[in-house]
PDB file of N, CA and C in Angstrom:
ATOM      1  N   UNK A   1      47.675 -33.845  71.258  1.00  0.00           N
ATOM      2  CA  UNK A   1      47.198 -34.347  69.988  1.00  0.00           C
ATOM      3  C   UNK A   1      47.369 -33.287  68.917  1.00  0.00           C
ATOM      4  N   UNK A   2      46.809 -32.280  69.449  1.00  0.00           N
ATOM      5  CA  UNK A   2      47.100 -30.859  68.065  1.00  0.00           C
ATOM      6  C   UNK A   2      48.060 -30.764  67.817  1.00  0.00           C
ATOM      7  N   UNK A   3      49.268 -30.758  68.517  1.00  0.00           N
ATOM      8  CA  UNK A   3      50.706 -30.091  68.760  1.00  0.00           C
ATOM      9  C   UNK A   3      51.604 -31.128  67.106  1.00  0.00           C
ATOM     10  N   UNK A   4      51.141 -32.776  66.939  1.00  0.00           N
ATOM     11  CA  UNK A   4      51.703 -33.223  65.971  1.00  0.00           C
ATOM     12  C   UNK A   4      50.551 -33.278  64.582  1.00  0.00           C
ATOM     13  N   UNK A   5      48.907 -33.408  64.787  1.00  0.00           N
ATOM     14  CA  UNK A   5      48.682 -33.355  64.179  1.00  0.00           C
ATOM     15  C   UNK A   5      47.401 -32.050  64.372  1.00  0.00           C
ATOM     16  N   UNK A   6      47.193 -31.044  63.305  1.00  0.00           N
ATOM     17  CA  UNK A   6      46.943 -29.720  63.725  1.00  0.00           C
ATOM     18  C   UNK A   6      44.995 -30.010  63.321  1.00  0.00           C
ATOM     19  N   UNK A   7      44.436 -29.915  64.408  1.00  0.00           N
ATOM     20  CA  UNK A   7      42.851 -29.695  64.158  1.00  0.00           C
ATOM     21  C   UNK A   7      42.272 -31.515  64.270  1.00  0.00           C
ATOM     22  N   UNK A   8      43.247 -32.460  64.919  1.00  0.00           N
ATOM     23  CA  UNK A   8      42.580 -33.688  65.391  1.00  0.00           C
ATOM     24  C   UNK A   8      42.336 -33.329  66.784  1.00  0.00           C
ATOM     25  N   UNK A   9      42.310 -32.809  67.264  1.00  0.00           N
ATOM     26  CA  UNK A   9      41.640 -32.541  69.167  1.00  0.00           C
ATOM     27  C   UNK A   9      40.657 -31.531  69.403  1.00  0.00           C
ATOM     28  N   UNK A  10      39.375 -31.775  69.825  1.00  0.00           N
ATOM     29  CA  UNK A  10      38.858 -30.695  70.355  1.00  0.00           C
ATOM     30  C   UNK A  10      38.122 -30.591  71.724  1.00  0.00           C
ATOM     31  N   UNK A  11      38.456 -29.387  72.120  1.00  0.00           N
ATOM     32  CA  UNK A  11      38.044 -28.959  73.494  1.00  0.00           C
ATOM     33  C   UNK A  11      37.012 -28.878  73.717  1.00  0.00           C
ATOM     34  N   UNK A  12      36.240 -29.585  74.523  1.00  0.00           N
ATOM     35  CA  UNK A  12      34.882 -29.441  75.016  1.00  0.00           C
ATOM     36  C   UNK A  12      34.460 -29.375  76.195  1.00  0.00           C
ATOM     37  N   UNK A  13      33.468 -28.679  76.760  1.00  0.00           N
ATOM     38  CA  UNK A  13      33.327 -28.539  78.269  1.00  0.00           C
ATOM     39  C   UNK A  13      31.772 -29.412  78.430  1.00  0.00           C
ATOM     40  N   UNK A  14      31.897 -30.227  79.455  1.00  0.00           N
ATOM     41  CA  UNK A  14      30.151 -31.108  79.660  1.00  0.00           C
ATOM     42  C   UNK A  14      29.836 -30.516  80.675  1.00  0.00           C
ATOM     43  N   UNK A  15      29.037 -29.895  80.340  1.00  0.00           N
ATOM     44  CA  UNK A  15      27.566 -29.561  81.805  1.00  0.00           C
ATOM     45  C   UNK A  15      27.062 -31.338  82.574  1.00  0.00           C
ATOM     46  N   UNK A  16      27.438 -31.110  83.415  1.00  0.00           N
ATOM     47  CA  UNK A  16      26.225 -31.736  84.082  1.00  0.00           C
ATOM     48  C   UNK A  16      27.129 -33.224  84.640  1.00  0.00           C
ATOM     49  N   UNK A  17      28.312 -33.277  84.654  1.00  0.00           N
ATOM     50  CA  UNK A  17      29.352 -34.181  84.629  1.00  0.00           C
ATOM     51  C   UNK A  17      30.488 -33.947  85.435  1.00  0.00           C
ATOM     52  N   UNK A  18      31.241 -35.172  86.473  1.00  0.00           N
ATOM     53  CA  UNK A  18      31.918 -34.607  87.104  1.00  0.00           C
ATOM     54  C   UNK A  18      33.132 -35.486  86.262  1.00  0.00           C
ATOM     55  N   UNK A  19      34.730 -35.623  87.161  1.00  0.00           N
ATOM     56  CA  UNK A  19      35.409 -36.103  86.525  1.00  0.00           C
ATOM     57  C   UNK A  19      35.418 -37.645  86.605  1.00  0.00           C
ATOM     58  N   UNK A  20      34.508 -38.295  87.371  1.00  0.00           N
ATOM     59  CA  UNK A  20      33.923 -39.616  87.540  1.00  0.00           C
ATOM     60  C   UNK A  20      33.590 -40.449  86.654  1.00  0.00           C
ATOM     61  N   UNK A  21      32.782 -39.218  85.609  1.00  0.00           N
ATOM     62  CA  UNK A  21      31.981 -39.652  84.649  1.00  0.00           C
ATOM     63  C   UNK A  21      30.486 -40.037  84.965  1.00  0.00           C
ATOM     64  N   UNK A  22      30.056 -39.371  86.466  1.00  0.00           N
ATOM     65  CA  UNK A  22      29.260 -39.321  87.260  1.00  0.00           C
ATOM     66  C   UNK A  22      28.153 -37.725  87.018  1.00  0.00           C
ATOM     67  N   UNK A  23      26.835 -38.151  86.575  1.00  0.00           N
ATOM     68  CA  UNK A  23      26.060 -36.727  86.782  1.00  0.00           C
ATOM     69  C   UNK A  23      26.386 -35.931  88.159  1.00  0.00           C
ATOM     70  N   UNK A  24      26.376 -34.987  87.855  1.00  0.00           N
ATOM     71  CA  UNK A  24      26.534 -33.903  89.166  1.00  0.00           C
ATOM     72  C   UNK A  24      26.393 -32.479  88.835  1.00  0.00           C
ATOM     73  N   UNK A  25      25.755 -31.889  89.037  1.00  0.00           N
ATOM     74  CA  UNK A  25      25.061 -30.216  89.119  1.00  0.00           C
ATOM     75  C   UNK A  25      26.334 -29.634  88.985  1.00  0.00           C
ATOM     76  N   UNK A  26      26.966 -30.128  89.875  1.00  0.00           N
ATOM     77  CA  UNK A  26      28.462 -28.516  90.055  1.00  0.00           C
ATOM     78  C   UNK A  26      29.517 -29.122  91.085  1.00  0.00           C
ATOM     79  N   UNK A  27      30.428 -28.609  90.985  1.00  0.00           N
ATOM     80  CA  UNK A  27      31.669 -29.137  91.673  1.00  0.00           C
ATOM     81  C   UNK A  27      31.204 -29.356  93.151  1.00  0.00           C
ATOM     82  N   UNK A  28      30.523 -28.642  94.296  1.00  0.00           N
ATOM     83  CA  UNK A  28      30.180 -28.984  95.311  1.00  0.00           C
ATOM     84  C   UNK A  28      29.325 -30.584  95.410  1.00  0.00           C
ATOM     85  N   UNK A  29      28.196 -30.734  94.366  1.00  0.00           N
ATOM     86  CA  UNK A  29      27.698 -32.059  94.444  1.00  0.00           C
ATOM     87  C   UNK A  29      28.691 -33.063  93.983  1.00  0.00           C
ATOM     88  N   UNK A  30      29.544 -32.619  93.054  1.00  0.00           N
ATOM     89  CA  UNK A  30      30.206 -34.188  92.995  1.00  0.00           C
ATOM     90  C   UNK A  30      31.200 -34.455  93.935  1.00  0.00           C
ATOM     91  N   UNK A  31      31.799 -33.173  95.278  1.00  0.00           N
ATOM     92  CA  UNK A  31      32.547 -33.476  96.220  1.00  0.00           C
ATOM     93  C   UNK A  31      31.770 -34.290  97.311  1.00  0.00           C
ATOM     94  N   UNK A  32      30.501 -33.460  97.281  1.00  0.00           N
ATOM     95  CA  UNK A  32      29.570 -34.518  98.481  1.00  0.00           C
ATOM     96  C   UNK A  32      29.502 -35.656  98.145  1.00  0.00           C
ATOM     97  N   UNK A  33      29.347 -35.692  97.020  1.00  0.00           N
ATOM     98  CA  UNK A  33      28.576 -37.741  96.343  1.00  0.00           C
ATOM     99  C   UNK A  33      30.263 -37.912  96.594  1.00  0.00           C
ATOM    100  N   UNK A  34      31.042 -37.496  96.908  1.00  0.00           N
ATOM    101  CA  UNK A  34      32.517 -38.240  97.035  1.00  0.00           C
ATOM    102  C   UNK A  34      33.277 -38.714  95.798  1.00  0.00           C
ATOM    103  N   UNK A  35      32.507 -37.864  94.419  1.00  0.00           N
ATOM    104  CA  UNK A  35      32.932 -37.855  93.001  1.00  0.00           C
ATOM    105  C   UNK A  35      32.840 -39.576  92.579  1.00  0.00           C
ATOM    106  N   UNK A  36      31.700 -40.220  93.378  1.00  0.00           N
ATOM    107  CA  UNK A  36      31.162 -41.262  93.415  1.00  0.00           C
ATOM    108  C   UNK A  36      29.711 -41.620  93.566  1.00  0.00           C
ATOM    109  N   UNK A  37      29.065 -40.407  93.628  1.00  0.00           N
ATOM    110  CA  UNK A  37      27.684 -40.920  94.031  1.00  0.00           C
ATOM    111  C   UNK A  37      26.482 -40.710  93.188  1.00  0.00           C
ATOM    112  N   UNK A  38      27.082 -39.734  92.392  1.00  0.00           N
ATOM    113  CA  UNK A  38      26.085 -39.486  91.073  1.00  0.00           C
ATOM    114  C   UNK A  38      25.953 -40.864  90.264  1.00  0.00           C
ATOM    115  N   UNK A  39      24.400 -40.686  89.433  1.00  0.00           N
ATOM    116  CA  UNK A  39      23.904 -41.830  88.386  1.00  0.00           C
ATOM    117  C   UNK A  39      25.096 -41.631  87.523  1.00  0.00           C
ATOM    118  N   UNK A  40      25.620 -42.662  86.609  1.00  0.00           N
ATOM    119  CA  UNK A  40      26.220 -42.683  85.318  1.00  0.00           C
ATOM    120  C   UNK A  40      25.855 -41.365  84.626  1.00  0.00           C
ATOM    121  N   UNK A  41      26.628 -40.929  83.957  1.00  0.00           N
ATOM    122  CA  UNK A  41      26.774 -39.678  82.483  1.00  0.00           C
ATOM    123  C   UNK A  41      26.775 -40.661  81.443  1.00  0.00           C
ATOM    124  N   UNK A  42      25.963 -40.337  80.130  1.00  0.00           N
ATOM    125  CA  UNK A  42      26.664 -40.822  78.812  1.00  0.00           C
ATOM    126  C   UNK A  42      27.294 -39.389  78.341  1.00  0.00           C
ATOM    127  N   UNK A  43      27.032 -38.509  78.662  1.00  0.00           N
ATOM    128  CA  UNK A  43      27.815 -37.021  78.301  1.00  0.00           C
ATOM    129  C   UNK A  43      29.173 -37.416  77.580  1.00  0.00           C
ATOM    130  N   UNK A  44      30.137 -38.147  77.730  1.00  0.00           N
ATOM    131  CA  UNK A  44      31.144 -38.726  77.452  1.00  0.00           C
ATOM    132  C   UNK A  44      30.856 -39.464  75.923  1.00  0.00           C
ATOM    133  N   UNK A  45      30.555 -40.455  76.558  1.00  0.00           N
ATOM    134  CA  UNK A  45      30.131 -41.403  75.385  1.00  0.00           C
ATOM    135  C   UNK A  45      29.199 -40.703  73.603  1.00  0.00           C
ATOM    136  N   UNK A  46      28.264 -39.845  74.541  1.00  0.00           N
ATOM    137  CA  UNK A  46      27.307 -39.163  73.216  1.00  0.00           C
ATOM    138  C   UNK A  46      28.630 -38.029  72.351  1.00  0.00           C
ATOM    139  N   UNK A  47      29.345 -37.503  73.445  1.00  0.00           N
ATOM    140  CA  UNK A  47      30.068 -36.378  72.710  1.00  0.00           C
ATOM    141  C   UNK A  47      31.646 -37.296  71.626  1.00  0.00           C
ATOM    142  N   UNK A  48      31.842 -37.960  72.579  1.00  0.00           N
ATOM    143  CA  UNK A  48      33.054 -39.126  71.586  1.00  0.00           C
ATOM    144  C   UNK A  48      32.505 -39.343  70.370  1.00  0.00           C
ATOM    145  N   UNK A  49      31.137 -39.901  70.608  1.00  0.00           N
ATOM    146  CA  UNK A  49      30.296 -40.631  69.335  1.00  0.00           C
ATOM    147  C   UNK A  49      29.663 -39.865  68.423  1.00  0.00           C
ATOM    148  N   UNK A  50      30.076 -38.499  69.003  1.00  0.00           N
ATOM    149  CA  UNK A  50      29.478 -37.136  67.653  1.00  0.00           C
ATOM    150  C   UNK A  50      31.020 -36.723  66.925  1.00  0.00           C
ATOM    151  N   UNK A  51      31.985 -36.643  67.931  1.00  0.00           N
ATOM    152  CA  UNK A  51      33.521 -36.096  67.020  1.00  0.00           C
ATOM    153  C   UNK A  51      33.638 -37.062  66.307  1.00  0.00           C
ATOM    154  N   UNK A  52      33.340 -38.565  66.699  1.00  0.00           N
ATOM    155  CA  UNK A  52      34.150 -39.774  65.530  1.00  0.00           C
ATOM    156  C   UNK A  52      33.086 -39.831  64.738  1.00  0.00           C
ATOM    157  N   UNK A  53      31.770 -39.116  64.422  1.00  0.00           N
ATOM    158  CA  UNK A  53      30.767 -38.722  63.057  1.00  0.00           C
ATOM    159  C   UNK A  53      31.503 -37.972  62.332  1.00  0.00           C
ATOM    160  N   UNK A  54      31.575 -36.932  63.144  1.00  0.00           N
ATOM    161  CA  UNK A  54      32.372 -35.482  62.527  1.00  0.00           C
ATOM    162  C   UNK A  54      33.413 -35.754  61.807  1.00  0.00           C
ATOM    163  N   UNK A  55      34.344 -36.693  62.622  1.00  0.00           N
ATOM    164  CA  UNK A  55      35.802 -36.776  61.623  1.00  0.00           C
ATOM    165  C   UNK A  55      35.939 -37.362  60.492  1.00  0.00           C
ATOM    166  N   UNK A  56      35.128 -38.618  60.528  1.00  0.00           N
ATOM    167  CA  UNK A  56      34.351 -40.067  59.464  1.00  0.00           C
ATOM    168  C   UNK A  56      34.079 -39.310  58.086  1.00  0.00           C
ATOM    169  N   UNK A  57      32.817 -38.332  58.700  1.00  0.00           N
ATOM    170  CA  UNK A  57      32.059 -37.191  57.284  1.00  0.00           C
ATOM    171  C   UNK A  57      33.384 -36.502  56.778  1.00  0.00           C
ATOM    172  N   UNK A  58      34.439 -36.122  57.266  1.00  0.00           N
ATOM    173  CA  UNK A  58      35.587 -35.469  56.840  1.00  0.00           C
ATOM    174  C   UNK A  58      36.672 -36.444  56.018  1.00  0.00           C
ATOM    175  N   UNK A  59      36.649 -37.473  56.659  1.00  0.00           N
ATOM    176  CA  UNK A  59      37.451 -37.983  56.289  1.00  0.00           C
ATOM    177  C   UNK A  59      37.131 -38.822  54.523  1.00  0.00           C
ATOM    178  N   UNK A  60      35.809 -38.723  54.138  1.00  0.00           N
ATOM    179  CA  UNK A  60      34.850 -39.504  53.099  1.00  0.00           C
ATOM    180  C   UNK A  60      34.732 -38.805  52.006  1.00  0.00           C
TER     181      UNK A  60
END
């Protein structure tokens, strides 16, 4: 995304999230839950729904 347009992508790291989109402590719990067994994350959803604030206020 940066590479054509410069400062539309940003890198973020979620605590508490595996690549499921599944809560999980740390890479060992989300291998046990089988990167399936954790409750739902909104970690995803809350952080999407703060950059497309961020960009909106920029863009206005």
């Amino acid at each position: 995304m940066n590479a054509k347009h410069k400062g539309a992508a940003e890198f973020r790291v979620l605590e508490g999230i595996d690549h499921g989109l599944n809560a999980a402590e740390d890479m060992e719990d989300s291998y046990l839950t089988g990167n399936n067994g954790g409750e739902h994350s909104d970690a995803v959803a809350e952080a999407v729904i703060g950059w497309l604030k961020q960009k909106t206020k920029k863009a206005s």
